[in-house]
C-alpha atoms as a PDB file:
ATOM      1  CA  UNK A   1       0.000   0.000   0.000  1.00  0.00           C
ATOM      2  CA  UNK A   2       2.851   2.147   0.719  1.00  0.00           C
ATOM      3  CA  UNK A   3       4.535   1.163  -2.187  1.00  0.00           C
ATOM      4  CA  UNK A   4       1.281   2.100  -4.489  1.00  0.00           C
ATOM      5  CA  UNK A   5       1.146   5.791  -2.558  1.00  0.00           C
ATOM      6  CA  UNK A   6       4.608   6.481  -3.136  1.00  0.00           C
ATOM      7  CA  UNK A   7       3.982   5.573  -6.914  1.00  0.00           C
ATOM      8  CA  UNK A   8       0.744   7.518  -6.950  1.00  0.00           C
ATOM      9  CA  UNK A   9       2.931  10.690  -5.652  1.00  0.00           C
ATOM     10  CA  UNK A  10       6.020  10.318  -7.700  1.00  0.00           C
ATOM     11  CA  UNK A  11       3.581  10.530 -11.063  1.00  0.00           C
ATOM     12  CA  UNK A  12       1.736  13.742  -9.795  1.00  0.00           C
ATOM     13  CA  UNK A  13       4.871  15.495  -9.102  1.00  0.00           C
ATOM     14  CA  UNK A  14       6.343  14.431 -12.497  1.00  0.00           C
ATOM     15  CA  UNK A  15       2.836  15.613 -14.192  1.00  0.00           C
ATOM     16  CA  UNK A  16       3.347  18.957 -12.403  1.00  0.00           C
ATOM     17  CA  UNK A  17       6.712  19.534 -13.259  1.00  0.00           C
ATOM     18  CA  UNK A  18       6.189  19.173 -17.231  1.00  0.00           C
ATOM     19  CA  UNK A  19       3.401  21.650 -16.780  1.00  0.00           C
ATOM     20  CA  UNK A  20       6.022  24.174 -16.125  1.00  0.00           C
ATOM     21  CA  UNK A  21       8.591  22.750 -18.737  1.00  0.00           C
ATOM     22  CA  UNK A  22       9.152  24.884 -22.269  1.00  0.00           C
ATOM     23  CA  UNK A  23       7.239  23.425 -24.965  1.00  0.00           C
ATOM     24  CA  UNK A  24      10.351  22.385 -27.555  1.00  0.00           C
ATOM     25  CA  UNK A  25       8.317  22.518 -30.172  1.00  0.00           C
ATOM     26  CA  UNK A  26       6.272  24.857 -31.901  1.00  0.00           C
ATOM     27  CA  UNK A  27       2.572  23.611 -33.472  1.00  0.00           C
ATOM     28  CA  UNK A  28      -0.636  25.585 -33.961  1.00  0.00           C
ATOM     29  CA  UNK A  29      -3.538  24.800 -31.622  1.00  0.00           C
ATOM     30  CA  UNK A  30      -6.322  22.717 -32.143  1.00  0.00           C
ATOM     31  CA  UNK A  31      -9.618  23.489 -31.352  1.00  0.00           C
ATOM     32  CA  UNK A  32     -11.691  20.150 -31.344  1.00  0.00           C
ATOM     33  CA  UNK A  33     -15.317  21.080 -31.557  1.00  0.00           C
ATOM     34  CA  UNK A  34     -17.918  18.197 -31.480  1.00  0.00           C
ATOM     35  CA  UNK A  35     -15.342  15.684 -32.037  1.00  0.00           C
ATOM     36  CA  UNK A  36     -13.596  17.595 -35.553  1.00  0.00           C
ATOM     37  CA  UNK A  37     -10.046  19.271 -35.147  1.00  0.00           C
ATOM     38  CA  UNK A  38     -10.144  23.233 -36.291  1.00  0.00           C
ATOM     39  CA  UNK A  39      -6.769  25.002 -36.682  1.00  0.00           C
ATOM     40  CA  UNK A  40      -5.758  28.356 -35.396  1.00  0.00           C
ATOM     41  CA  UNK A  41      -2.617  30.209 -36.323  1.00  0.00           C
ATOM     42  CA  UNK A  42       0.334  30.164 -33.904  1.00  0.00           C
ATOM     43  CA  UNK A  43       0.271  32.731 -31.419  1.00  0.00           C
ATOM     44  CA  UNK A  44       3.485  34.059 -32.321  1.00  0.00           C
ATOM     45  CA  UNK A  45       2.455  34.488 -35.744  1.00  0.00           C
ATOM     46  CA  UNK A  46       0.232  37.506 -34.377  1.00  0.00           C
ATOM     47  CA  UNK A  47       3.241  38.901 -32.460  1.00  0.00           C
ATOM     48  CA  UNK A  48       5.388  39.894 -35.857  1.00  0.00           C
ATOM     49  CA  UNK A  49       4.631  43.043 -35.610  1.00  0.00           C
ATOM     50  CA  UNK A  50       6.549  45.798 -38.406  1.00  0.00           C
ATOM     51  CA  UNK A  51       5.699  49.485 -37.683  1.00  0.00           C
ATOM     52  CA  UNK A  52       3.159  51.250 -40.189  1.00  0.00           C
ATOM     53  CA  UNK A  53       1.867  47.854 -41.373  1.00  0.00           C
ATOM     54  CA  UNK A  54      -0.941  46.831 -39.155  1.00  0.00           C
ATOM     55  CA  UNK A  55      -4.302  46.057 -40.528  1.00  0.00           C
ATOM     56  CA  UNK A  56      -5.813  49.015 -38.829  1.00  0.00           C
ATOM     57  CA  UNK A  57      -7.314  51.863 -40.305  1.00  0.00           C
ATOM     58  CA  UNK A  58      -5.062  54.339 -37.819  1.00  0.00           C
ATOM     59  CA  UNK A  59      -1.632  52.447 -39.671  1.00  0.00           C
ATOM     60  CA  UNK A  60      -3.476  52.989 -43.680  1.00  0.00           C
ATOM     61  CA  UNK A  61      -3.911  56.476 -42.609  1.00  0.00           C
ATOM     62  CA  UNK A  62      -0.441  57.109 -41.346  1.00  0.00           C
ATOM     63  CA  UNK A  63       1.823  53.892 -41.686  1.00  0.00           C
ATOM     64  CA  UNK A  64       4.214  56.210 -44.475  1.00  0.00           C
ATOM     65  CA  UNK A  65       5.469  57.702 -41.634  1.00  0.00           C
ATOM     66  CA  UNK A  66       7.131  54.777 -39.745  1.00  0.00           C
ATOM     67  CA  UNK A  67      10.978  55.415 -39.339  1.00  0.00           C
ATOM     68  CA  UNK A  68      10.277  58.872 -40.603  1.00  0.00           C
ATOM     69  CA  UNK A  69      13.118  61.828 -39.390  1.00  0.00           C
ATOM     70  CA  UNK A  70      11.825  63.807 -36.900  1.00  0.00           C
ATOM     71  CA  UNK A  71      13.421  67.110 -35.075  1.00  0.00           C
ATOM     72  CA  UNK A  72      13.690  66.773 -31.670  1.00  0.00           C
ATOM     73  CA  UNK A  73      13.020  69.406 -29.085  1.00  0.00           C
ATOM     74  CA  UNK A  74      16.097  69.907 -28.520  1.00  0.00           C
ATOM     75  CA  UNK A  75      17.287  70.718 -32.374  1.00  0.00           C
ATOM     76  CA  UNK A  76      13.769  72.941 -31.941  1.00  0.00           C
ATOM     77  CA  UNK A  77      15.238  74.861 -29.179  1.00  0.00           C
ATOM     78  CA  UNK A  78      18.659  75.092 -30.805  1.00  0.00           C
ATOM     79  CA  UNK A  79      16.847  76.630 -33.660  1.00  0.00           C
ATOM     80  CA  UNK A  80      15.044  78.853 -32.045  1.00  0.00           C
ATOM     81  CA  UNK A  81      17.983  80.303 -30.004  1.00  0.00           C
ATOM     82  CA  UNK A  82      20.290  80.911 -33.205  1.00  0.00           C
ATOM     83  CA  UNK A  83      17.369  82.962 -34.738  1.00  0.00           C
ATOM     84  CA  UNK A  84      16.459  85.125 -31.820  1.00  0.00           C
ATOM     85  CA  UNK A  85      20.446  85.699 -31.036  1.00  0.00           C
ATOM     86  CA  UNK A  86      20.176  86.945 -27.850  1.00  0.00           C
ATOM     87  CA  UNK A  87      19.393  85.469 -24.397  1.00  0.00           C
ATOM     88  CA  UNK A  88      15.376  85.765 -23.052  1.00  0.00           C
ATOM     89  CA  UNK A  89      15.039  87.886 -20.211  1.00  0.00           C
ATOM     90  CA  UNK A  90      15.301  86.053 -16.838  1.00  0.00           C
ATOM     91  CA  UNK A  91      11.576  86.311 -15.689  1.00  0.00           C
ATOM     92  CA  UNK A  92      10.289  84.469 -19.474  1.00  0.00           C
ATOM     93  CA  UNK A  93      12.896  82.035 -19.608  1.00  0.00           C
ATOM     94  CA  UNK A  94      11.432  79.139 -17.885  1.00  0.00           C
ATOM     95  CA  UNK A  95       7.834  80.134 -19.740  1.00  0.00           C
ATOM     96  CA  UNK A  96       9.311  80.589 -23.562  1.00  0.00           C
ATOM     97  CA  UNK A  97      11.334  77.271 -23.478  1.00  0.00           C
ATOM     98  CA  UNK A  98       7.745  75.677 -22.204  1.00  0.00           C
ATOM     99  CA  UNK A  99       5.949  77.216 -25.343  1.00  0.00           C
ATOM    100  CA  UNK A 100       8.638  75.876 -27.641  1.00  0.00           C
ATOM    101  CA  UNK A 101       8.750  72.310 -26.253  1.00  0.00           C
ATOM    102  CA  UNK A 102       5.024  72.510 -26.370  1.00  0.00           C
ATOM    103  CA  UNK A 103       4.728  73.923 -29.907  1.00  0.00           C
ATOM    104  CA  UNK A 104       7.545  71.504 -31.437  1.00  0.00           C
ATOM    105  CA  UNK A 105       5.333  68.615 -30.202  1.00  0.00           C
ATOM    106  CA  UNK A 106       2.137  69.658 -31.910  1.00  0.00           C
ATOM    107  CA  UNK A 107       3.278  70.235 -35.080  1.00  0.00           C
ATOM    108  CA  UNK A 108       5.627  67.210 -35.367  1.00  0.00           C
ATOM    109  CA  UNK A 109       2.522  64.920 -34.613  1.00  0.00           C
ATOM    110  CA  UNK A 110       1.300  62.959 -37.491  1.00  0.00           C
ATOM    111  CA  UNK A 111      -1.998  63.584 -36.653  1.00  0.00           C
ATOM    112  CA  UNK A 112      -1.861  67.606 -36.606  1.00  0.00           C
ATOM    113  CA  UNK A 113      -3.632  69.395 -39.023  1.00  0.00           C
ATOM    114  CA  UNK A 114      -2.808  73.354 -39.147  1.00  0.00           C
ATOM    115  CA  UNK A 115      -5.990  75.389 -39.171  1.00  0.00           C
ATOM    116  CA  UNK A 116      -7.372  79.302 -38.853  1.00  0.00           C
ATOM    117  CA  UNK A 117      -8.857  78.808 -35.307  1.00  0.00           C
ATOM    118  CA  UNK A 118      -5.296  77.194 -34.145  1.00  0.00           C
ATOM    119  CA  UNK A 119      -3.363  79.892 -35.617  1.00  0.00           C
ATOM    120  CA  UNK A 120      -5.848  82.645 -33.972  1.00  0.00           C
ATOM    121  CA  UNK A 121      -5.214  80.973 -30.421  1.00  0.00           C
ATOM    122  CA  UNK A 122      -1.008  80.496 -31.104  1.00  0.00           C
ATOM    123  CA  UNK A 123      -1.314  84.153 -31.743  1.00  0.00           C
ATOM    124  CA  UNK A 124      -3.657  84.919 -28.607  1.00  0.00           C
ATOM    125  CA  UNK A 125      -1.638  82.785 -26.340  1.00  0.00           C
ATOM    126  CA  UNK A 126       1.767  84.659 -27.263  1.00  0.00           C
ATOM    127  CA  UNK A 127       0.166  88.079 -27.280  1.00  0.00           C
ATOM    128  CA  UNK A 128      -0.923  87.145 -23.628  1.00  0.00           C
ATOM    129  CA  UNK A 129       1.976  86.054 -22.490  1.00  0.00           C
ATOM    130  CA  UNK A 130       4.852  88.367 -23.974  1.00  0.00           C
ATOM    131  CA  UNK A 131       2.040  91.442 -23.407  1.00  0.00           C
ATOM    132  CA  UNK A 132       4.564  92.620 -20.695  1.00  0.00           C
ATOM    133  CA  UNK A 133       7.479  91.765 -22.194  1.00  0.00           C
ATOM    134  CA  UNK A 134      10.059  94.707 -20.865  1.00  0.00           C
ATOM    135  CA  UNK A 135      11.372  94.880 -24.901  1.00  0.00           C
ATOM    136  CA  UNK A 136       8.499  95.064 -27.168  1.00  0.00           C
ATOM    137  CA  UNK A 137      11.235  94.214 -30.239  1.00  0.00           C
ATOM    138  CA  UNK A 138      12.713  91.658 -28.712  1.00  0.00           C
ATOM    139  CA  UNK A 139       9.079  89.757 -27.614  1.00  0.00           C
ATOM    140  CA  UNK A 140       8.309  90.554 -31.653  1.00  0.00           C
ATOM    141  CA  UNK A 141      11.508  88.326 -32.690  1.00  0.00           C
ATOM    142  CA  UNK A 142      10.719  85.363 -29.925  1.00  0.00           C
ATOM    143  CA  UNK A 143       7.677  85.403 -31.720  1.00  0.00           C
ATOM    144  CA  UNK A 144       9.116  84.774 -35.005  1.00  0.00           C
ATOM    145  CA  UNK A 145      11.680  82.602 -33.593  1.00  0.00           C
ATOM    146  CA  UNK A 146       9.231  80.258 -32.324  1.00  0.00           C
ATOM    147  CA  UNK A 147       7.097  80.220 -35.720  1.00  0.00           C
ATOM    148  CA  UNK A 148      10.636  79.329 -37.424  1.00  0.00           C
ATOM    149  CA  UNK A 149      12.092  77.040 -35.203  1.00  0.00           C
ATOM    150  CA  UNK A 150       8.929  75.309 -34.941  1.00  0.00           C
ATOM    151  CA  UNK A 151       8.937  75.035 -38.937  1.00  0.00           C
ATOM    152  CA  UNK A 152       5.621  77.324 -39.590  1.00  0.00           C
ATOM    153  CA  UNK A 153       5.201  80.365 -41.717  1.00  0.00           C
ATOM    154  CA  UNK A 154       4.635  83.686 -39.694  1.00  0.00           C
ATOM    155  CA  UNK A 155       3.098  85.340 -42.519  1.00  0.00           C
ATOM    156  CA  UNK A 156       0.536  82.262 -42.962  1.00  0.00           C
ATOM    157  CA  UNK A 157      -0.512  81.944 -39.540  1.00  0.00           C
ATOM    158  CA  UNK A 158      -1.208  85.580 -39.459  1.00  0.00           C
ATOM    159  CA  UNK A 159      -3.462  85.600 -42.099  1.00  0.00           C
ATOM    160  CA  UNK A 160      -5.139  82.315 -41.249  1.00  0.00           C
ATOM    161  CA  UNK A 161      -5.912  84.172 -37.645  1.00  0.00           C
ATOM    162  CA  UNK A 162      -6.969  87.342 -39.120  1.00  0.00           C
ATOM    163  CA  UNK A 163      -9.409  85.648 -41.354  1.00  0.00           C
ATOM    164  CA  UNK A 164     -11.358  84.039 -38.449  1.00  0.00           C
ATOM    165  CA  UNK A 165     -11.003  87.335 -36.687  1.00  0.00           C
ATOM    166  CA  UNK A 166     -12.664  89.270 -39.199  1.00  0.00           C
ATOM    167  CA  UNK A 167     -15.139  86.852 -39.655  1.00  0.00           C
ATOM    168  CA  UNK A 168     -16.175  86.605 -35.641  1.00  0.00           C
ATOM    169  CA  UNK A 169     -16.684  90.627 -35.970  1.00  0.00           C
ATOM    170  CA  UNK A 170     -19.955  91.186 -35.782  1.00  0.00           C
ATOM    171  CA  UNK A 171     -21.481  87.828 -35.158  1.00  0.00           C
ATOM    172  CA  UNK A 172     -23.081  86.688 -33.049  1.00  0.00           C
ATOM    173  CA  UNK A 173     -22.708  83.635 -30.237  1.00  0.00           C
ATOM    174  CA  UNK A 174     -26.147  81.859 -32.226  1.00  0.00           C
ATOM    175  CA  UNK A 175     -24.481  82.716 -35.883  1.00  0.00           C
ATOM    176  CA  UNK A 176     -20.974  81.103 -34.387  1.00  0.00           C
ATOM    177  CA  UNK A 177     -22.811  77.798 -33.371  1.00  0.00           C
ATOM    178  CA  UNK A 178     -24.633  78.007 -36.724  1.00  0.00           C
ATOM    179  CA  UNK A 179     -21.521  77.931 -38.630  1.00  0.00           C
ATOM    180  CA  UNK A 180     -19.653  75.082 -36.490  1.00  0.00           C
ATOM    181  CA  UNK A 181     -22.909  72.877 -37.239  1.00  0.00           C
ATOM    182  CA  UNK A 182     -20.558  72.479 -40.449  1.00  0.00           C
ATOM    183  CA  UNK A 183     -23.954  72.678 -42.732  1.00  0.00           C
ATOM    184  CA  UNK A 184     -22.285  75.965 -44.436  1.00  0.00           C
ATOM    185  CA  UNK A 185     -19.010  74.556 -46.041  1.00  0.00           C
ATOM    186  CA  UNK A 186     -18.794  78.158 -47.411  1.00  0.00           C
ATOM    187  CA  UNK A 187     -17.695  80.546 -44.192  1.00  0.00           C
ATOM    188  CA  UNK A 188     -14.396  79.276 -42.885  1.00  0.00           C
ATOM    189  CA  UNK A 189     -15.723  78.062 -39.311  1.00  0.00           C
ATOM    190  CA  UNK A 190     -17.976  75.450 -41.370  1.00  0.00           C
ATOM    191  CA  UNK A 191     -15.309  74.293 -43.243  1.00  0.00           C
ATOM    192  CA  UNK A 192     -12.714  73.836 -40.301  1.00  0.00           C
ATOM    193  CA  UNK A 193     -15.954  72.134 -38.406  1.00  0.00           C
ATOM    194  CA  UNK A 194     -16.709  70.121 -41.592  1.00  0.00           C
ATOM    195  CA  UNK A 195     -13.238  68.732 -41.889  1.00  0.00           C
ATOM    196  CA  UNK A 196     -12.615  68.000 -38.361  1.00  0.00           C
ATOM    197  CA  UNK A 197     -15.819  65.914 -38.327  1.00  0.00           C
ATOM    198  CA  UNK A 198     -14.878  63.709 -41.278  1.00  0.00           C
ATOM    199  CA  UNK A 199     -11.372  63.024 -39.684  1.00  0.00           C
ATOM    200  CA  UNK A 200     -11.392  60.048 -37.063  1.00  0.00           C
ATOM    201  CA  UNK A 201      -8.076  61.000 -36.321  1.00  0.00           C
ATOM    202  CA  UNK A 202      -8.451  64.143 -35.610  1.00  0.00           C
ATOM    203  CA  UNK A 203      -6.006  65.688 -33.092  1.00  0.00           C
ATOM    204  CA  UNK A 204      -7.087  68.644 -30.663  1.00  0.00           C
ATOM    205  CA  UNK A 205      -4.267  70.715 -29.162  1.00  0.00           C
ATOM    206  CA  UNK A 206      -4.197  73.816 -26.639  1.00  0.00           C
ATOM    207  CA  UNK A 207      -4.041  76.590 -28.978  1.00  0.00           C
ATOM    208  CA  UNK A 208      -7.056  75.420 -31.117  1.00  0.00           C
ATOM    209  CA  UNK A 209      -9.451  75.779 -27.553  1.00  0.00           C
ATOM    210  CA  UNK A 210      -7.921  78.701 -27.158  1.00  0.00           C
ATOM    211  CA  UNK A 211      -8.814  79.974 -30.425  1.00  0.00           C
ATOM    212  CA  UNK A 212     -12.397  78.605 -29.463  1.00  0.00           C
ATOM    213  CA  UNK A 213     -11.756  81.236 -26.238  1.00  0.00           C
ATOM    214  CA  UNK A 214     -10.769  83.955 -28.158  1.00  0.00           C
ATOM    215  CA  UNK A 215     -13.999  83.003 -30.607  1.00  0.00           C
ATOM    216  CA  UNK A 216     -16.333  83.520 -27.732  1.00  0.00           C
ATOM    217  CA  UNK A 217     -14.925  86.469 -26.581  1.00  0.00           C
ATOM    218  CA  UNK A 218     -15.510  88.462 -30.126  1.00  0.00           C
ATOM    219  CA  UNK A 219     -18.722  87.055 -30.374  1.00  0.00           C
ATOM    220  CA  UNK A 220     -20.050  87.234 -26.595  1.00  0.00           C
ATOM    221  CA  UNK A 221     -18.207  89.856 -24.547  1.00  0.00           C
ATOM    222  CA  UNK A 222     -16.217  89.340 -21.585  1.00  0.00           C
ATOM    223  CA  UNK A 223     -16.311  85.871 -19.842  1.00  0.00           C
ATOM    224  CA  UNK A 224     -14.813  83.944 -17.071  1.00  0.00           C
ATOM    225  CA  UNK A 225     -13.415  80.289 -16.580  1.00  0.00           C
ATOM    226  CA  UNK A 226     -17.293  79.606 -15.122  1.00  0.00           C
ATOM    227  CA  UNK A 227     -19.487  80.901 -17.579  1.00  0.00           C
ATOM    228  CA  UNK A 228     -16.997  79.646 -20.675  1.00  0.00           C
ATOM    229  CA  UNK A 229     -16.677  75.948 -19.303  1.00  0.00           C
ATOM    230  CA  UNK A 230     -20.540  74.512 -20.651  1.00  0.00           C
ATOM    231  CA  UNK A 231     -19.738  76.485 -23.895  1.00  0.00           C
ATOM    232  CA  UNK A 232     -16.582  74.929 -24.753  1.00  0.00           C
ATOM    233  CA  UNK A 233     -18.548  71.490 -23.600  1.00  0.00           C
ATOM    234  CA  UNK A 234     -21.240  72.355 -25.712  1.00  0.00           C
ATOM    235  CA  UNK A 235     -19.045  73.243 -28.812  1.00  0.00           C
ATOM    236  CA  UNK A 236     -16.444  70.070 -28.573  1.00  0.00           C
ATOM    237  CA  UNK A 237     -18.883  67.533 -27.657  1.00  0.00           C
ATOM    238  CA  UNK A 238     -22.221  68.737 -29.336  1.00  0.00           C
ATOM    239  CA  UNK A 239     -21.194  70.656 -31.958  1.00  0.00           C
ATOM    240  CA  UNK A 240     -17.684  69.070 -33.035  1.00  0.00           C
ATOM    241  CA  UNK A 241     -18.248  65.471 -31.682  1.00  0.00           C
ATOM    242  CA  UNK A 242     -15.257  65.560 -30.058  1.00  0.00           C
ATOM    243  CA  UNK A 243     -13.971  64.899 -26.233  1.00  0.00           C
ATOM    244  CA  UNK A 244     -14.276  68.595 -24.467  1.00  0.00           C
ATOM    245  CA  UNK A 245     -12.268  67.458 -21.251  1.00  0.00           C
ATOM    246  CA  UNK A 246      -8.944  68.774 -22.839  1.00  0.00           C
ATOM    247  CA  UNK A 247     -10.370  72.185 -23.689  1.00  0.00           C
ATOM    248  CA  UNK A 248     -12.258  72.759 -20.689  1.00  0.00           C
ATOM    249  CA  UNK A 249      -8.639  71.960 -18.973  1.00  0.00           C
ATOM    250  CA  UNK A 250      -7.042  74.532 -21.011  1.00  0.00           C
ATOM    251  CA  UNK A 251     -10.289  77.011 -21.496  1.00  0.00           C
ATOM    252  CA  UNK A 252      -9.801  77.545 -17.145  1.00  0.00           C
ATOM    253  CA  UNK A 253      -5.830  77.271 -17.399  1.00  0.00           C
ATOM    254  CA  UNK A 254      -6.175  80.386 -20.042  1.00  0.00           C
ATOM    255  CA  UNK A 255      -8.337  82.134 -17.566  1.00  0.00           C
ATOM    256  CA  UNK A 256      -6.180  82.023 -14.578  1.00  0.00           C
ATOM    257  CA  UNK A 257      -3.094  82.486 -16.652  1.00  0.00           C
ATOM    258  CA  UNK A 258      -5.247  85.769 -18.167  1.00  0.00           C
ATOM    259  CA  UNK A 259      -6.244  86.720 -14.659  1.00  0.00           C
ATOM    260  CA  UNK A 260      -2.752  86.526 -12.940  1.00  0.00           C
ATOM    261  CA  UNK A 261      -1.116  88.503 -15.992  1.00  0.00           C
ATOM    262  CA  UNK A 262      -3.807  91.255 -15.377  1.00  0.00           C
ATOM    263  CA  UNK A 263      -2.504  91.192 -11.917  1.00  0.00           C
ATOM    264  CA  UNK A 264       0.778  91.672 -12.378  1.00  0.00           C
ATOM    265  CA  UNK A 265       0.140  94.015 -14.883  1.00  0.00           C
ATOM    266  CA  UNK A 266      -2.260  96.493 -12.413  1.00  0.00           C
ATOM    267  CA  UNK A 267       0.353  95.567 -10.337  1.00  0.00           C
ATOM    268  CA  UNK A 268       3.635  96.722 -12.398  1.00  0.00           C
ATOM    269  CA  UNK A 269       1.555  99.764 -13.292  1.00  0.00           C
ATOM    270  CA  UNK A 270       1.025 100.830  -9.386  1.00  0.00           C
ATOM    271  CA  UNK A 271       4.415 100.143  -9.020  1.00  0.00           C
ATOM    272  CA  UNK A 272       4.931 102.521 -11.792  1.00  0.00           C
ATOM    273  CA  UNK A 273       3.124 105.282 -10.661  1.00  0.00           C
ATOM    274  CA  UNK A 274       4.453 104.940  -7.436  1.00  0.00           C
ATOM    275  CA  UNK A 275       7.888 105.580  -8.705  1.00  0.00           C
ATOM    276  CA  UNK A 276       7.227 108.136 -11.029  1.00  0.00           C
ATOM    277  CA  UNK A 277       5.528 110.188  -7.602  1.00  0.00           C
ATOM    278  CA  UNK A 278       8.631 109.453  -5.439  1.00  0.00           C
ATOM    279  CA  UNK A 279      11.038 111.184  -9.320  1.00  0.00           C
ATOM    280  CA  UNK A 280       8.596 113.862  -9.325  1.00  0.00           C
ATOM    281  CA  UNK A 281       8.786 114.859  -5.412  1.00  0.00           C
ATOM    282  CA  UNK A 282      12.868 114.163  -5.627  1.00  0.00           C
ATOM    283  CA  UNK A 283      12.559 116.407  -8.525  1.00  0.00           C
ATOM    284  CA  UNK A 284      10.698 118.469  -6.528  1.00  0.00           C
ATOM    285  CA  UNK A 285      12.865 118.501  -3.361  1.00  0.00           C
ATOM    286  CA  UNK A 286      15.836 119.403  -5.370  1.00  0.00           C
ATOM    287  CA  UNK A 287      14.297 122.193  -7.217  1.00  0.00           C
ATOM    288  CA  UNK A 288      13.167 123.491  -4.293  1.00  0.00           C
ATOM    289  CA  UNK A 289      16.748 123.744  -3.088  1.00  0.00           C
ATOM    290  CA  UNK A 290      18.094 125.307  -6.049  1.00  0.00           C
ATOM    291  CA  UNK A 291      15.540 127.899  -5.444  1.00  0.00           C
ATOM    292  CA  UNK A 292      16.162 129.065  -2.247  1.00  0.00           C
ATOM    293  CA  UNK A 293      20.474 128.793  -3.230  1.00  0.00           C
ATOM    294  CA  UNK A 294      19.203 131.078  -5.882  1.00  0.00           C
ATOM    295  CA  UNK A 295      16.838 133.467  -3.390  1.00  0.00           C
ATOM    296  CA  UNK A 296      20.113 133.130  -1.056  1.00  0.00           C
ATOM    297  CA  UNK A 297      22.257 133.895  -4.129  1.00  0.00           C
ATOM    298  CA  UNK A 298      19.789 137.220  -5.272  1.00  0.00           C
ATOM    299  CA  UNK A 299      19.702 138.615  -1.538  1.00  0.00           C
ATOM    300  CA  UNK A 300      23.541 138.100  -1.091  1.00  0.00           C
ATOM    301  CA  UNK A 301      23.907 140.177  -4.495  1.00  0.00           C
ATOM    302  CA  UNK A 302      21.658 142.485  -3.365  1.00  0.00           C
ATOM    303  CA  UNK A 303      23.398 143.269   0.015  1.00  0.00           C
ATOM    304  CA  UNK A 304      26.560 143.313  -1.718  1.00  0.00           C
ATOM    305  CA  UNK A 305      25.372 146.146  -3.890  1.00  0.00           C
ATOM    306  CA  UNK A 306      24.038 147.776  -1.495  1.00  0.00           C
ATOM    307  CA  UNK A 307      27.163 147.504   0.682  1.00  0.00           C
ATOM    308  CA  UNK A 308      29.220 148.864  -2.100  1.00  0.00           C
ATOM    309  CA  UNK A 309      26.978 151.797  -2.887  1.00  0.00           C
ATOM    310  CA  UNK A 310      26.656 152.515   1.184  1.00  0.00           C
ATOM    311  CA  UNK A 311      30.658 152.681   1.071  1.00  0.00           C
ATOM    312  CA  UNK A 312      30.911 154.449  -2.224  1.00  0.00           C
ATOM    313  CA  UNK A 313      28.514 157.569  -0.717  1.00  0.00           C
ATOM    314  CA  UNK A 314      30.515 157.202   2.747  1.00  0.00           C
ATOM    315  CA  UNK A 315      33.795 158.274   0.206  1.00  0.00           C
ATOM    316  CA  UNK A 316      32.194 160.522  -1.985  1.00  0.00           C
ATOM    317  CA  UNK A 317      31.238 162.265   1.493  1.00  0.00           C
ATOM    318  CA  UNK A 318      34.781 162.172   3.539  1.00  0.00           C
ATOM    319  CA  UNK A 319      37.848 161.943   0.519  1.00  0.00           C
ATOM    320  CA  UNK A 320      39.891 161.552   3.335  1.00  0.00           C
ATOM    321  CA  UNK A 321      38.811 158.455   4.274  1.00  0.00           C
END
């Protein structure tokens, strides 16, 4: 009986053992279904994988691309700092090597497609941020470092931006919505809105909800990160078909960027003022003293002269003296 147990043991252990051994030798897998064998390919097969050449609509689309060239962000940056030539002012440093490195990413992404209402909130953001700039040249040519280092045409994104903005004058919030429906190919809004429909693969980045921003602003007055929120929502997701989460994010991160640059501007400008009053009372203080060394310079004169006259008479009266 012992014998038999011992037996019974050894066999399990050995069974257990080979269920953790390497398979030497590779076969497909059968699937036996009511009693007839059905072969499926070899799950390695599936794990070839070469880059661009999946059967998936995403890889059609873009699949060209694989092993492409691509700049880094570093060449980026080392093109944008041989164009501007000169080192960024201390305070913007940290800030304009963000935007680059953000902007370099965008536009190097396969998926990013260039349109009026992303080059109206590029524009928008850098006016924002370089508003303060201490050298108004100098935050013209970061500016046009960026839009060359980055690999985009100044001149185009200009007029791209200026032909939403001319549009958006005038209308109104309804007429807006009416056009992103994407039912009027004809104005430029239903065209971007028609196109960005059609593409699956569409991408969304930060300046194009901040063109959205600067959209509702010329077409609704002032607003805040509250009241803009369910309007962005309501144009990604209703009116675009699109996710709104990422330009919600960066609808409130443009408000309270906006809010403490207004801030700091009120802020720079009491600062201002308050130095220009303490020059004008120095100014004050030391024209006052040149005043009175000018009284004390007239009376001395005029005691002097008198002085002179006083001994002149006292001679004219006593020769002798």
């Amino acid at each position: 009986m012992q014998i038999q147990s011992a037996a019974l043991f050894a066999l399990a252990l050995a069974a257990s053992t080979d269920a953790f051994a390497p398979v030497a030798t590779r076969s497909s897998t059968a699937l036996n279904a009511l009693g007839g064998g059905m072969e499926l390919p070899d799950v390695e097969d599936g794990l070839v994988y070469l880059p661009g050449k999946a059967d998936h609509p995403f890889a059609k689309k873009y699949g060209h691309l694989a092993g492409a060239n691509i700049k880094t962000v570093g060449d980026a940056f080392a093109d944008f700092t041989k164009e501007l030539g000169f080192s960024v002012n201390a305070v913007y440093k940290d800030m304009v090597t963000d935007i680059v490195g953000t902007t370099h990413l965008i536009v190097v992404n396969a998926r990013f497609t260039k349109d009026p209402i992303w080059s109206l909130g590029m524009l928008t953001s850098l006016d924002l941020l370089l508003k303060n700039y201490p050298e108004k040249e100098v935050a013209e040519k970061i500016v046009t470092s960026l839009m060359k280092g980055c690999g985009l045409d100044e001149a185009e994104v200009r007029a791209e931006a200026k032909t939403i903005e001319d549009w958006a004058q005038g209308k109104t919030k309804a007429e807006f919505e009416a056009a992103l429906d994407g039912n009027d190919s004809s104005s430029p809004i239903g065209a971007i809105a028609a196109g960005i429909k059609e593409d699956d693969f569409w991408m969304y980045s930060r300046y194009f909800g901040i063109g959205l921003v600067k959209i509702m602003e010329t077409t609704g007055g002032e607003m805040d990160k509250d009241a803009a929120y369910p309007i962005i929502e309501d144009w990604m997701s209703n009116k675009l078909g699109k996710s709104h989460l990422a330009a919600c994010n960066d609808s409130d991160l443009y408000f309270r960027g906006k809010f403490k640059l207004d801030m700091m501007e009120t802020m720079m400008k009491e600062i201002e003022i308050r130095e220009k009053k303490r020059m004008a009372e120095r100014l004050e203080a030391k024209a006052e003293v040149a005043l009175r060394a000018a009284e004390r310079e007239e009376k001395m004169k005029v005691e002097i002269e008198l002085e002179a006259k006083e001994n002149r008479e006292r001679v004219k009266a006593d020769p002798t003296k």
